[in-house]
N, C-alpha and C. Protein backbone atom coordinates (compact mmCIF):
# COMPACT_ATOMS: atom_id res chain seq x y z
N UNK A 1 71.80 -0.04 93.65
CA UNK A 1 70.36 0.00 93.85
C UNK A 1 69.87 -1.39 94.24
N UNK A 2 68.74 -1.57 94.86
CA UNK A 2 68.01 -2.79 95.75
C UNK A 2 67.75 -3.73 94.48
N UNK A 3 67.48 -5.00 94.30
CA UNK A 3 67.14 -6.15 93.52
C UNK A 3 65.57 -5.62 93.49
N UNK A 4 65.04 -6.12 92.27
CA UNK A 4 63.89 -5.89 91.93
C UNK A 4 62.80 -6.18 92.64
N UNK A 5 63.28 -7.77 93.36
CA UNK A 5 62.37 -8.53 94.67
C UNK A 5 62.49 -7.87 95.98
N UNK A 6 63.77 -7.43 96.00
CA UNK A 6 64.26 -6.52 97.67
C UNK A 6 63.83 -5.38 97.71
N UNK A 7 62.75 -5.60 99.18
CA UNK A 7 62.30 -4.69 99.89
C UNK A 7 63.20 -3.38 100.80
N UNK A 8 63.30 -2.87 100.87
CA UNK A 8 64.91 -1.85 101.67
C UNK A 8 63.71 -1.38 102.81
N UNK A 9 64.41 -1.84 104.60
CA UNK A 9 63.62 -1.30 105.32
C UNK A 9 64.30 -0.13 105.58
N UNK A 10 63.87 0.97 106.19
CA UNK A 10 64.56 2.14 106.07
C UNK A 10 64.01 2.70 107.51
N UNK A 11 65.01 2.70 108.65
CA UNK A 11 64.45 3.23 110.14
C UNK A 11 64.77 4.66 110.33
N UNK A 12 64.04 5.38 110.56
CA UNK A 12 64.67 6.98 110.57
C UNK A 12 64.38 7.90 112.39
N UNK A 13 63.97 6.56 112.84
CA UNK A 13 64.08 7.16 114.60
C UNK A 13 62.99 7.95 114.45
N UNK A 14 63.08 9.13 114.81
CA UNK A 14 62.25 10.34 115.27
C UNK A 14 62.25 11.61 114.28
N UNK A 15 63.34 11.08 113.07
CA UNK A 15 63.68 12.73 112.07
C UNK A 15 62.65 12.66 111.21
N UNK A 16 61.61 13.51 111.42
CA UNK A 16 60.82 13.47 110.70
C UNK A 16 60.81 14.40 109.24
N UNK A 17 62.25 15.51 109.53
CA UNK A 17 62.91 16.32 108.71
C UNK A 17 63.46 15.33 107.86
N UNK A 18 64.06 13.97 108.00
CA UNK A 18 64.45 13.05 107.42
C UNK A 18 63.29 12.34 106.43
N UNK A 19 62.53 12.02 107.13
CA UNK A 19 61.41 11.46 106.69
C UNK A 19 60.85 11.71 105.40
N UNK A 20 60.70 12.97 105.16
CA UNK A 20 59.53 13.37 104.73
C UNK A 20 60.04 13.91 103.11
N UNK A 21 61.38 14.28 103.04
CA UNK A 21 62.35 14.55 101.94
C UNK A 21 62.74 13.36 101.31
N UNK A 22 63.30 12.62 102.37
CA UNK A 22 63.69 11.27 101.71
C UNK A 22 62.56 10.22 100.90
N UNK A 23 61.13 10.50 101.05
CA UNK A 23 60.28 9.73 100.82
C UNK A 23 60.13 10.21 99.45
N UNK A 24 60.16 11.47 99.11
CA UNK A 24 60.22 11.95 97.87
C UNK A 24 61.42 11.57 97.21
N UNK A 25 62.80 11.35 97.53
CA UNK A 25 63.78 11.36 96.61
C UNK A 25 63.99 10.24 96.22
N UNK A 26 63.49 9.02 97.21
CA UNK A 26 62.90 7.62 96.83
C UNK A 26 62.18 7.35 95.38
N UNK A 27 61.34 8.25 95.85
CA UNK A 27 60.35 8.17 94.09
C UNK A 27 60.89 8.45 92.77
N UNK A 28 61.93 9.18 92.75
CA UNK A 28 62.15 9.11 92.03
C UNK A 28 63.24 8.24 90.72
N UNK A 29 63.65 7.12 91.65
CA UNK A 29 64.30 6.35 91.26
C UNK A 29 63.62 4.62 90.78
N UNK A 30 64.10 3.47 91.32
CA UNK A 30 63.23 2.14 91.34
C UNK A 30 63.46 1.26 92.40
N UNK A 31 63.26 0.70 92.72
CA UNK A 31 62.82 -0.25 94.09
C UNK A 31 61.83 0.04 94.71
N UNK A 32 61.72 -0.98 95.74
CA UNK A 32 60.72 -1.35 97.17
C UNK A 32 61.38 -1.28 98.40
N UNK A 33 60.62 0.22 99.18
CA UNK A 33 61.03 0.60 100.50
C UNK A 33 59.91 0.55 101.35
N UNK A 34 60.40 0.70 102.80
CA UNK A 34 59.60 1.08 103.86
C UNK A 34 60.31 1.75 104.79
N UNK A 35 59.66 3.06 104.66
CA UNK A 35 59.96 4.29 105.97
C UNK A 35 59.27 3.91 107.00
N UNK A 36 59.73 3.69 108.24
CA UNK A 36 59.29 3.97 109.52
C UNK A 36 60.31 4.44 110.65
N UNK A 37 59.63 4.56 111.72
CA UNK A 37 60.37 4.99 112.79
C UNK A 37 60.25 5.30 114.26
N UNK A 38 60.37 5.39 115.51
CA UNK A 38 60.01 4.78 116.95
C UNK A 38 58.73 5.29 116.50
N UNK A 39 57.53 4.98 117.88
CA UNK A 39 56.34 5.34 117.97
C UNK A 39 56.12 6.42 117.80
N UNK A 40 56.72 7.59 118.55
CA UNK A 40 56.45 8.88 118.22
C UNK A 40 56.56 8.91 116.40
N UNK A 41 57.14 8.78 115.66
CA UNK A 41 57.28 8.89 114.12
C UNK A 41 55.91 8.41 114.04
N UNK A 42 55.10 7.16 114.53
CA UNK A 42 54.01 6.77 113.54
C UNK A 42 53.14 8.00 114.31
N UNK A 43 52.81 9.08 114.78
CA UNK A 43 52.15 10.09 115.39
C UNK A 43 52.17 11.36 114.08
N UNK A 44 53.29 11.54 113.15
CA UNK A 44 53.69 12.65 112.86
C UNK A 44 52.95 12.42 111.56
N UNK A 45 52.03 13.19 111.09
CA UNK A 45 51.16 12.60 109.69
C UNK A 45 52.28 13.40 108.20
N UNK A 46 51.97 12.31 107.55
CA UNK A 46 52.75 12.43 105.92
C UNK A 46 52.24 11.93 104.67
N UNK A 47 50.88 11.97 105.34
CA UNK A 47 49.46 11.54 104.34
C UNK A 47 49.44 12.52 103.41
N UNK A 48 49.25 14.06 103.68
CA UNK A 48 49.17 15.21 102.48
C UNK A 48 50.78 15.23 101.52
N UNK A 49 51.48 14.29 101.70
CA UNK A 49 52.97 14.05 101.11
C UNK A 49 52.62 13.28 100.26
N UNK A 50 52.20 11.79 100.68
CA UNK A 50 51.66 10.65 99.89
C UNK A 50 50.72 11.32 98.83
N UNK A 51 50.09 11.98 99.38
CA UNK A 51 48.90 12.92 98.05
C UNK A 51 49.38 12.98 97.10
N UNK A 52 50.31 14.72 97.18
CA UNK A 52 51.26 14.65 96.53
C UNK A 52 51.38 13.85 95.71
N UNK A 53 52.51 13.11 95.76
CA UNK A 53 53.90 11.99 95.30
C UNK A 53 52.77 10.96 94.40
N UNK A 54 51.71 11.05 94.92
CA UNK A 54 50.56 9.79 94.06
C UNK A 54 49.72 10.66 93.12
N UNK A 55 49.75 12.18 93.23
CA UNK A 55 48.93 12.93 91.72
C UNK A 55 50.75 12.77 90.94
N UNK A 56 51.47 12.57 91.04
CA UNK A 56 52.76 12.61 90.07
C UNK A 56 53.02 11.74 89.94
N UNK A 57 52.15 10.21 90.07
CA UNK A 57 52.18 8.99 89.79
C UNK A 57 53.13 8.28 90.37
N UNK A 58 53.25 8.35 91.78
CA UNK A 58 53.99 7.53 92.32
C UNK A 58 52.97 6.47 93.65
N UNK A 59 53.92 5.43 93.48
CA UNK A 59 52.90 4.40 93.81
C UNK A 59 53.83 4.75 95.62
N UNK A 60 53.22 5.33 96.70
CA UNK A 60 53.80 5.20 98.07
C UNK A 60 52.34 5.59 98.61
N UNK A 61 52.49 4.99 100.03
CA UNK A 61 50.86 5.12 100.83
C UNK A 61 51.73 5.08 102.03
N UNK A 62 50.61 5.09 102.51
CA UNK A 62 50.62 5.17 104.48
C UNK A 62 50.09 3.84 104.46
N UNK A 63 50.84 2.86 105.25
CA UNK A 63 50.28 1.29 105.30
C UNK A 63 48.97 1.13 106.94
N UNK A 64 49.14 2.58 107.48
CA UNK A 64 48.26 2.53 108.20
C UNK A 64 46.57 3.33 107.89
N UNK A 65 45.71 3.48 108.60
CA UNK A 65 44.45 4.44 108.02
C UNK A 65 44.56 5.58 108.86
N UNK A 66 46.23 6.02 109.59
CA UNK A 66 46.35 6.79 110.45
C UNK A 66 47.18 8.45 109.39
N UNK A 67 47.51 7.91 108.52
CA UNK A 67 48.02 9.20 107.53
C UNK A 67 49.66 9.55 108.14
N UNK A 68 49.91 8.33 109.09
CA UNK A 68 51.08 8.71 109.33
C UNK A 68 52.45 7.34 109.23
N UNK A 69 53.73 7.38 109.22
CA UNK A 69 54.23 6.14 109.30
C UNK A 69 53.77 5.50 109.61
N UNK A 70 54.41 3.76 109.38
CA UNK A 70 55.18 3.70 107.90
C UNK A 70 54.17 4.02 106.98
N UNK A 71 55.49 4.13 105.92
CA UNK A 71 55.36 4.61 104.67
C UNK A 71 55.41 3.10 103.60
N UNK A 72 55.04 2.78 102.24
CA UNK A 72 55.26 2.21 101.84
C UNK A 72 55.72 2.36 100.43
N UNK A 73 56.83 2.54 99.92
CA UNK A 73 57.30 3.13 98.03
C UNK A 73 57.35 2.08 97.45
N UNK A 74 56.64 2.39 96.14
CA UNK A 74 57.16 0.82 95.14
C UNK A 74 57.75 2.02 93.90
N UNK A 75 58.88 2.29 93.75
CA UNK A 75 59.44 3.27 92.92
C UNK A 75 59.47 2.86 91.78
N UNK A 76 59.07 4.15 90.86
CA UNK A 76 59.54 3.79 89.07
C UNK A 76 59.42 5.34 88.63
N UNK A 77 60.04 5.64 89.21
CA UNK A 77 59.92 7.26 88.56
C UNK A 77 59.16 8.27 89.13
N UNK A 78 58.78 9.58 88.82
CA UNK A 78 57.53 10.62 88.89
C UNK A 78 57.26 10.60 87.65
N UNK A 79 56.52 11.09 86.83
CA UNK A 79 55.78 11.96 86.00
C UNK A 79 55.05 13.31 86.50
N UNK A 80 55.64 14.20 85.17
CA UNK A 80 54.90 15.48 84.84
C UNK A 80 53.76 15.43 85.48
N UNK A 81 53.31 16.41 85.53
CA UNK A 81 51.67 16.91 85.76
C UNK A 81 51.65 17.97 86.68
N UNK A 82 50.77 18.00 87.33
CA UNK A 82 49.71 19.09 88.49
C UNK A 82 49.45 18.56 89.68
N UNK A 83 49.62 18.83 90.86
CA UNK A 83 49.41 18.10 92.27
C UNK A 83 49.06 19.44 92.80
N UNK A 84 48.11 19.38 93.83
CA UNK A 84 47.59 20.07 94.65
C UNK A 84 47.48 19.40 96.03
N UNK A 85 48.18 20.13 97.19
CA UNK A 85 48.43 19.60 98.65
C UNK A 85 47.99 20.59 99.25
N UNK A 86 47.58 20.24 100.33
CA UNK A 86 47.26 21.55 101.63
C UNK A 86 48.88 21.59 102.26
N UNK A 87 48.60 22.87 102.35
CA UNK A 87 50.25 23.68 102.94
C UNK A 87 50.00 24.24 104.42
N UNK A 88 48.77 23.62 105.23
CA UNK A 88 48.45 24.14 106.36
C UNK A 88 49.08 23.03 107.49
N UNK A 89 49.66 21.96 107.49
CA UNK A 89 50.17 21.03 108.34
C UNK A 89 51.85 21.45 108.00
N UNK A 90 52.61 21.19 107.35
CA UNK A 90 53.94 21.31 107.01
C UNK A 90 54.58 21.75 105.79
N UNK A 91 55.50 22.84 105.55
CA UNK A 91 56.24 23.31 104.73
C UNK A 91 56.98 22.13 104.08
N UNK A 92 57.14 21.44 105.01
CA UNK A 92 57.97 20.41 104.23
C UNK A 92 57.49 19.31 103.24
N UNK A 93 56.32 18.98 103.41
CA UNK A 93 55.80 18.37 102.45
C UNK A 93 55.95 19.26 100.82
N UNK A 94 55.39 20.42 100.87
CA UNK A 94 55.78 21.22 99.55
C UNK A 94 57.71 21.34 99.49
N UNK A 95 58.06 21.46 100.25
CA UNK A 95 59.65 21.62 100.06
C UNK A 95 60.06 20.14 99.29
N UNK A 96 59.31 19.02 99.75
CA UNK A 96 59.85 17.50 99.31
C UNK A 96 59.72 17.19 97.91
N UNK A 97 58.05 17.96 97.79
CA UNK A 97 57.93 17.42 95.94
C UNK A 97 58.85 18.47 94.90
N UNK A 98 58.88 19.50 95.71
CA UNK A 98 60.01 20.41 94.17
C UNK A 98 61.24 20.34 94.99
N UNK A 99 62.09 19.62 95.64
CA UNK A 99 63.30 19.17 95.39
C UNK A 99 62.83 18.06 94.32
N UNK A 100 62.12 17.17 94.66
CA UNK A 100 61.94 15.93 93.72
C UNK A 100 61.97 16.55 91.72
N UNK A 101 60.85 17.75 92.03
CA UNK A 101 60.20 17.91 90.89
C UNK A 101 61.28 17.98 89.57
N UNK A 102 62.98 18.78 89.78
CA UNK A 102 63.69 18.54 88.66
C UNK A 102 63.63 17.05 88.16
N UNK A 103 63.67 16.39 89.01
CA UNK A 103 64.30 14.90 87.85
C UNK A 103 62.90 13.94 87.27
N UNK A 104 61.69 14.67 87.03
CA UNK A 104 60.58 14.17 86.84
C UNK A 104 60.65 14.41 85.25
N UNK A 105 59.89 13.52 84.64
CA UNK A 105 59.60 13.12 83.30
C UNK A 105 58.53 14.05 82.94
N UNK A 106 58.51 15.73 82.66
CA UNK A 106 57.99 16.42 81.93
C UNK A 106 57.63 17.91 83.58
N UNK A 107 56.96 18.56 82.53
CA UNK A 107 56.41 20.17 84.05
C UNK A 107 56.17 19.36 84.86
N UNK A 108 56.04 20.35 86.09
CA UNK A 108 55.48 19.87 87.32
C UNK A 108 55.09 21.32 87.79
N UNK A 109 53.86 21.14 87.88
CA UNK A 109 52.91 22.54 88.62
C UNK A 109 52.36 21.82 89.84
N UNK A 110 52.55 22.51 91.34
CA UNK A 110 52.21 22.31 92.84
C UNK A 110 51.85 23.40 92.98
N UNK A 111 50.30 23.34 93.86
CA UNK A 111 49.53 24.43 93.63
C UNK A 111 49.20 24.06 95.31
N UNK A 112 49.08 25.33 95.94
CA UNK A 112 48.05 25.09 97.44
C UNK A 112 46.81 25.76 97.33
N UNK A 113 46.17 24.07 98.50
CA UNK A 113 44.84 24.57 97.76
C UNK A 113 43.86 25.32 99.00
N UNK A 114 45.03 25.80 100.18
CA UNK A 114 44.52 25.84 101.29
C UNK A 114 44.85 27.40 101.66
N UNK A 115 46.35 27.37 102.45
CA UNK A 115 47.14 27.94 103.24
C UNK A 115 48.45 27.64 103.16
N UNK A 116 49.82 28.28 102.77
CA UNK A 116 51.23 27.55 103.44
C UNK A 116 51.64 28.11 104.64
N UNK A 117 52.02 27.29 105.40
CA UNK A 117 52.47 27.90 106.60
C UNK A 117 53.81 27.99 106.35
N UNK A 118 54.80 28.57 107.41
CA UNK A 118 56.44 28.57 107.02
C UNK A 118 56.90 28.88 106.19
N UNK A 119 56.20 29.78 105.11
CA UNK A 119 56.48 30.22 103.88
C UNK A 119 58.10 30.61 103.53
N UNK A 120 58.99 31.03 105.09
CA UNK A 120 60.13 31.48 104.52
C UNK A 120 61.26 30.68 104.68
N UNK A 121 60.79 29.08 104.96
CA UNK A 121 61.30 27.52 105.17
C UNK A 121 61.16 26.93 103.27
N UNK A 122 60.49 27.24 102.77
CA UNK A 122 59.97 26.86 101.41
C UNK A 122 60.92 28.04 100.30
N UNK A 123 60.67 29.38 100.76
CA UNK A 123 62.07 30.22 99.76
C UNK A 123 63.27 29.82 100.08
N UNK A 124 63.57 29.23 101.45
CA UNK A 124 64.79 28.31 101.74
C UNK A 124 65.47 27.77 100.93
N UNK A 125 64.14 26.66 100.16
CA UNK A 125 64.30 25.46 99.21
C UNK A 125 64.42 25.79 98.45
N UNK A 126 63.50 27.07 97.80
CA UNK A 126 63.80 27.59 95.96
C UNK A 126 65.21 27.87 96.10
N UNK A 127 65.53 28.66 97.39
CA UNK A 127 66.96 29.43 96.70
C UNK A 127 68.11 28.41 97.00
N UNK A 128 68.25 27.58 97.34
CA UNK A 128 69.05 26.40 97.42
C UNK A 128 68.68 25.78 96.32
N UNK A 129 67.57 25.56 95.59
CA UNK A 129 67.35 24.64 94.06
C UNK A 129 68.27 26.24 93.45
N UNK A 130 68.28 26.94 93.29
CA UNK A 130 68.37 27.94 92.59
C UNK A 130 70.04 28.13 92.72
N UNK A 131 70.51 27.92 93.17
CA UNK A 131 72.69 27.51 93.64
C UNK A 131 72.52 26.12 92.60
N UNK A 132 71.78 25.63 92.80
CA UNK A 132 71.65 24.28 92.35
C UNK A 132 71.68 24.05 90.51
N UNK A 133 71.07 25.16 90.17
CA UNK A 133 70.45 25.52 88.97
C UNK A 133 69.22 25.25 88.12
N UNK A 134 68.15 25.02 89.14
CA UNK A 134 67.29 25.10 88.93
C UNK A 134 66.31 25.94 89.36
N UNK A 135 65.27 26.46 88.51
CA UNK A 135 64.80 28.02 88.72
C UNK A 135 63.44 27.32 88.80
N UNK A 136 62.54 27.92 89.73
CA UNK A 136 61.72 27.66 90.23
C UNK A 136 60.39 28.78 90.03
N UNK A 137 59.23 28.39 89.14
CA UNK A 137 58.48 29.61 88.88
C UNK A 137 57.45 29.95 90.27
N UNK A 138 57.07 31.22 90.43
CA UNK A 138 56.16 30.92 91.58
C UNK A 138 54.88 32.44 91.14
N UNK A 139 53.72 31.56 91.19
CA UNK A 139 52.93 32.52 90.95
C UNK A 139 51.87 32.50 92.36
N UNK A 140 51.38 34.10 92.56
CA UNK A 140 50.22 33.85 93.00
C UNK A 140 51.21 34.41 95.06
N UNK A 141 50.41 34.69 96.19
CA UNK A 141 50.87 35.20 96.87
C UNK A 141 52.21 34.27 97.87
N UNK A 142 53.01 34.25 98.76
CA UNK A 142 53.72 32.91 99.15
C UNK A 142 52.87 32.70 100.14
N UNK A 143 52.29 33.89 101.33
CA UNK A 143 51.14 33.91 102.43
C UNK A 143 49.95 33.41 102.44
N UNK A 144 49.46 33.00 100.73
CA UNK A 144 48.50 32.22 100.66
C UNK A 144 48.00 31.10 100.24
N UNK A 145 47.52 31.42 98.54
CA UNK A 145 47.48 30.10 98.01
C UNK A 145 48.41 30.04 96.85
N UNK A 146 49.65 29.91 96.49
CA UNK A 146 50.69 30.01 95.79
C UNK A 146 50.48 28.46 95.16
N UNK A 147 51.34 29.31 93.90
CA UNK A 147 51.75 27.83 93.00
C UNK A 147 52.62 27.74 92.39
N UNK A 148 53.63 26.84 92.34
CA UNK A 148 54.98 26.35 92.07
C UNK A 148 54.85 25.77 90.26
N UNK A 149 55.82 26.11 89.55
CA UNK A 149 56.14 25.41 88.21
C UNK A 149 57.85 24.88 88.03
N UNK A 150 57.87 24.54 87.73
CA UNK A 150 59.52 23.62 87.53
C UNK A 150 59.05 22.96 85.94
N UNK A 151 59.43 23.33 85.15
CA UNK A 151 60.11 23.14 83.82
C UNK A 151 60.41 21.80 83.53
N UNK A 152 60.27 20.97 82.24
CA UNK A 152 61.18 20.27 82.28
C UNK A 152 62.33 20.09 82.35
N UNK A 153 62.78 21.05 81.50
CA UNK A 153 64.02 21.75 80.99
C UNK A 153 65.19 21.92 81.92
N UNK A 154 64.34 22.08 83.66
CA UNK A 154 65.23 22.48 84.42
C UNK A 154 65.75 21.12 85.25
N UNK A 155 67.59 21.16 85.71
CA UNK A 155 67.94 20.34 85.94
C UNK A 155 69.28 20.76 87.11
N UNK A 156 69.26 19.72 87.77
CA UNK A 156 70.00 20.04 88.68
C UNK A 156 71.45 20.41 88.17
N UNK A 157 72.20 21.25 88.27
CA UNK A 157 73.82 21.12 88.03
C UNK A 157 74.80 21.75 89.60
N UNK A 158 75.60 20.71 89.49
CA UNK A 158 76.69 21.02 90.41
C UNK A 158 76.74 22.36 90.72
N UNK A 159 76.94 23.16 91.85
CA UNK A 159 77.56 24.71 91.72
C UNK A 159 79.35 24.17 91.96
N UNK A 160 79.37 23.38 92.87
CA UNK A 160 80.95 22.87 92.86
C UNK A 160 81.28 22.98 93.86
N UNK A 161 80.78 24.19 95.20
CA UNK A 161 81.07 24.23 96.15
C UNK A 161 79.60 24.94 96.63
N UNK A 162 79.57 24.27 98.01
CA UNK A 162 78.31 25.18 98.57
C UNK A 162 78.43 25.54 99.98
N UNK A 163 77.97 26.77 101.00
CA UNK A 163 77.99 26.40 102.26
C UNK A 163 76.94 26.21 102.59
N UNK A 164 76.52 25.21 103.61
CA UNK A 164 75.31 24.59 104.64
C UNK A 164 75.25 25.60 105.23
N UNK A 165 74.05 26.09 105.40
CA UNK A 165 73.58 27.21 106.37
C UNK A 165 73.34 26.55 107.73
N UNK A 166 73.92 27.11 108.84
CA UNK A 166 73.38 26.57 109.95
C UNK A 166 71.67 26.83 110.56
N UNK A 167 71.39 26.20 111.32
CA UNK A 167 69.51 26.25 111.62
C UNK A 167 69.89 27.47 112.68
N UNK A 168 68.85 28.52 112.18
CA UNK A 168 68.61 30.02 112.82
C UNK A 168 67.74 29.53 114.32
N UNK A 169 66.88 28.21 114.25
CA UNK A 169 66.56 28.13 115.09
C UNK A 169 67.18 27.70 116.48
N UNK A 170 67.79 26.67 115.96
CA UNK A 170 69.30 26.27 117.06
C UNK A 170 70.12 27.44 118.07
N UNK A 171 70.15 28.40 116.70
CA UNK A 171 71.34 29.22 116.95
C UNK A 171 70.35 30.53 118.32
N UNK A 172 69.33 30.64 118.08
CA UNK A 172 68.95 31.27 118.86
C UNK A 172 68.65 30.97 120.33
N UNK A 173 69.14 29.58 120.86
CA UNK A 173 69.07 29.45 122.23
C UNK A 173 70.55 30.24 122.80
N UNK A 174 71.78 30.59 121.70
CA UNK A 174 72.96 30.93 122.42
C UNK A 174 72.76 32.33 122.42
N UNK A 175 71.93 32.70 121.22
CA UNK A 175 71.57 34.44 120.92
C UNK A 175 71.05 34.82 122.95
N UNK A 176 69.79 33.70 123.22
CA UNK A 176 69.30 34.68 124.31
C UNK A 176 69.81 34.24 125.63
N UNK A 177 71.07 33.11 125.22
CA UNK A 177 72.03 32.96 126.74
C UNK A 177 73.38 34.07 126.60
N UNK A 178 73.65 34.81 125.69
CA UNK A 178 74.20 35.68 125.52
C UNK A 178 73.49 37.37 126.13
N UNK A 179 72.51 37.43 126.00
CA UNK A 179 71.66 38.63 126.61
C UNK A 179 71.18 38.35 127.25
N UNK A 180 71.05 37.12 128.40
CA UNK A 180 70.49 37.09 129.46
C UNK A 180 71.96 37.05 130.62
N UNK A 181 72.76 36.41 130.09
CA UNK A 181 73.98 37.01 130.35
C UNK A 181 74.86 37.88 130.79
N UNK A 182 74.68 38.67 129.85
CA UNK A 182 75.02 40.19 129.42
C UNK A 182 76.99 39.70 128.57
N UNK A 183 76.65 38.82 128.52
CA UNK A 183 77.85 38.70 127.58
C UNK A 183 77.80 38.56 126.25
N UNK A 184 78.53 38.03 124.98
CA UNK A 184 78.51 37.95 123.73
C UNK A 184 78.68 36.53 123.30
N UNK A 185 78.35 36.93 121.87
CA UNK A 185 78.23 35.26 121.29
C UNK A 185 78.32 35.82 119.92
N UNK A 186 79.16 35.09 118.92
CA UNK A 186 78.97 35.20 117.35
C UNK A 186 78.83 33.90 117.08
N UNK A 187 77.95 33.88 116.23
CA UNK A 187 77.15 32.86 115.01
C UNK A 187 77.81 32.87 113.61
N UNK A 188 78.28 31.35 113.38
CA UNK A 188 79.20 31.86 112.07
C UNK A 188 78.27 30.74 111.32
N UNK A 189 77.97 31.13 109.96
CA UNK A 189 77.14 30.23 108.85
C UNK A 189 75.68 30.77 109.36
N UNK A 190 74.88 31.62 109.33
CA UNK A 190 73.66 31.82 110.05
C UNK A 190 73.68 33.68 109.77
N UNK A 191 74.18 33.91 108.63
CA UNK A 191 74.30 35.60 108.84
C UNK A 191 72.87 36.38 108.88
N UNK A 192 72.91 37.76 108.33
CA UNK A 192 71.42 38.80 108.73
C UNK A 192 70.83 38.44 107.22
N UNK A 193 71.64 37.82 106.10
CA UNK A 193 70.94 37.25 104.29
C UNK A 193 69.98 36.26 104.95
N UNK A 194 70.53 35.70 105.68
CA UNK A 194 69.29 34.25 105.50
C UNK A 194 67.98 34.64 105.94
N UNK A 195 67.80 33.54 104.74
CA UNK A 195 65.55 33.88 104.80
C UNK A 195 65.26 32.88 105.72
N UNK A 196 65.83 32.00 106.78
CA UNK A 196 65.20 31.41 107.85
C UNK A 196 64.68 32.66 108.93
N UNK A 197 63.10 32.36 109.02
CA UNK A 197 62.37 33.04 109.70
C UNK A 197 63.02 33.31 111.40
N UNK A 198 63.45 32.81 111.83
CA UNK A 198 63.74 32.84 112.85
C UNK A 198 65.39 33.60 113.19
N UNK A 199 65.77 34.17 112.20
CA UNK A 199 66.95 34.92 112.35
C UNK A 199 66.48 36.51 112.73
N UNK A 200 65.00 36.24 112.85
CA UNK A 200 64.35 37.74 113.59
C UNK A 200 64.44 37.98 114.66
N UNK A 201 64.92 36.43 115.33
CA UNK A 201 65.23 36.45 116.98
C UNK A 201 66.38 37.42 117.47
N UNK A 202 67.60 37.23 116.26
CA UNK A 202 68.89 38.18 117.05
C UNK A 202 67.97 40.06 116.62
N UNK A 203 67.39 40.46 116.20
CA UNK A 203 67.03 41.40 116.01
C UNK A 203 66.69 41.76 116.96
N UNK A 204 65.64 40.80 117.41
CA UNK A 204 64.75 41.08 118.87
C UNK A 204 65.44 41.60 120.12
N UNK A 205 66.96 40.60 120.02
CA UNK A 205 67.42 40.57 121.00
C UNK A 205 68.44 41.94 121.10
């Protein structure tokens, strides 16, 4: 881990899938970071993240008044409590704080106070915490304004082996060069179980 004085710059290009997870898993440990990344990154906002991550007492901001990279963490943990984020910009912001939420110092209730969009990008995450062994409460509709509980109690454990699901979205540019084609294609890691929304494409097709 970084010296108490050392700052860790942290460049993440354009992954804003990178971004936005990692800023949470930051918090929950100790040091001084800074997320940024090319220009396009300071465009992509991660202000309703910072929300978040700062009702669970973590000290990270947006060093700009733009709500988007860089980022700035001064880490010492999460704490327990209640956070409320709008779920109408990105799934992933709610996906970031309950991966985080097991290793936090007491409950953690995430409530939307809006809309979630991508709702079946977010059961993604429960059921991957859930291999993981951590059980994830969810009350209230996923299409609307839903709210998340995580336990103290609950904690990550090894399963020992896992497979990476491949992205349904990827996989569907070979799905419709295969039927435009008229030839075939199999997709291996990406079966008809997965809750990525976009595995509705081979249906279509």
């Amino acid at each position: 881990s970084p010296k108490p004085e050392e700052v860790v710059e942290l460049f993440l290009g354009n992954a804003g899938t990178a971004m936005r997870p990692l800023a949470a898993a930051l918090c929950m440990g100790q040091g001084k970071f800074v997320l940024d990344g090319v220009p396009r990154m300071r465009e992509r906002p991660i202000a309703d993240l910072m929300d978040g991550l700062q009702q669970l007492g973590a000290d990270a901001k947006c060093m700009e008044d733009t709500g988007c990279p860089p980022v700035t963490i001064n880490s010492n943990g999460l704490k327990g409590g209640t956070a409320s984020i709008s779920g109408k910009m990105s799934s992933q912001f709610l996906s970031s704080l309950l991966m985080a939420s097991p290793v936090v110092d007491g409950d953690v209730r995430i409530s939307i106070k809006d809309e979630l969009i991508s709702a079946p990008y977010v059961a993604l995450t429960i059921g991957l915490m859930k291999k993981f062994g951590v059980t994830v409460e969810i009350e209230g509709d996923m299409d609307k304004t839903p709210s998340f509980k995580i336990a103290e109690s609950e904690n990550y454990k090894s399963p020992g082996s896992i497979l990476v699901e491949g992205d349904a979205s990827s996989a569907s540019y070979f799905i419709a060069g295969a039927a435009i084609t008229g030839g075939t294609v199999t997709v291996r890691g990406c079966g008809s179980e997965s809750v990525q929304g976009d595995i509705a494409f081979a249906n279509v097709m």
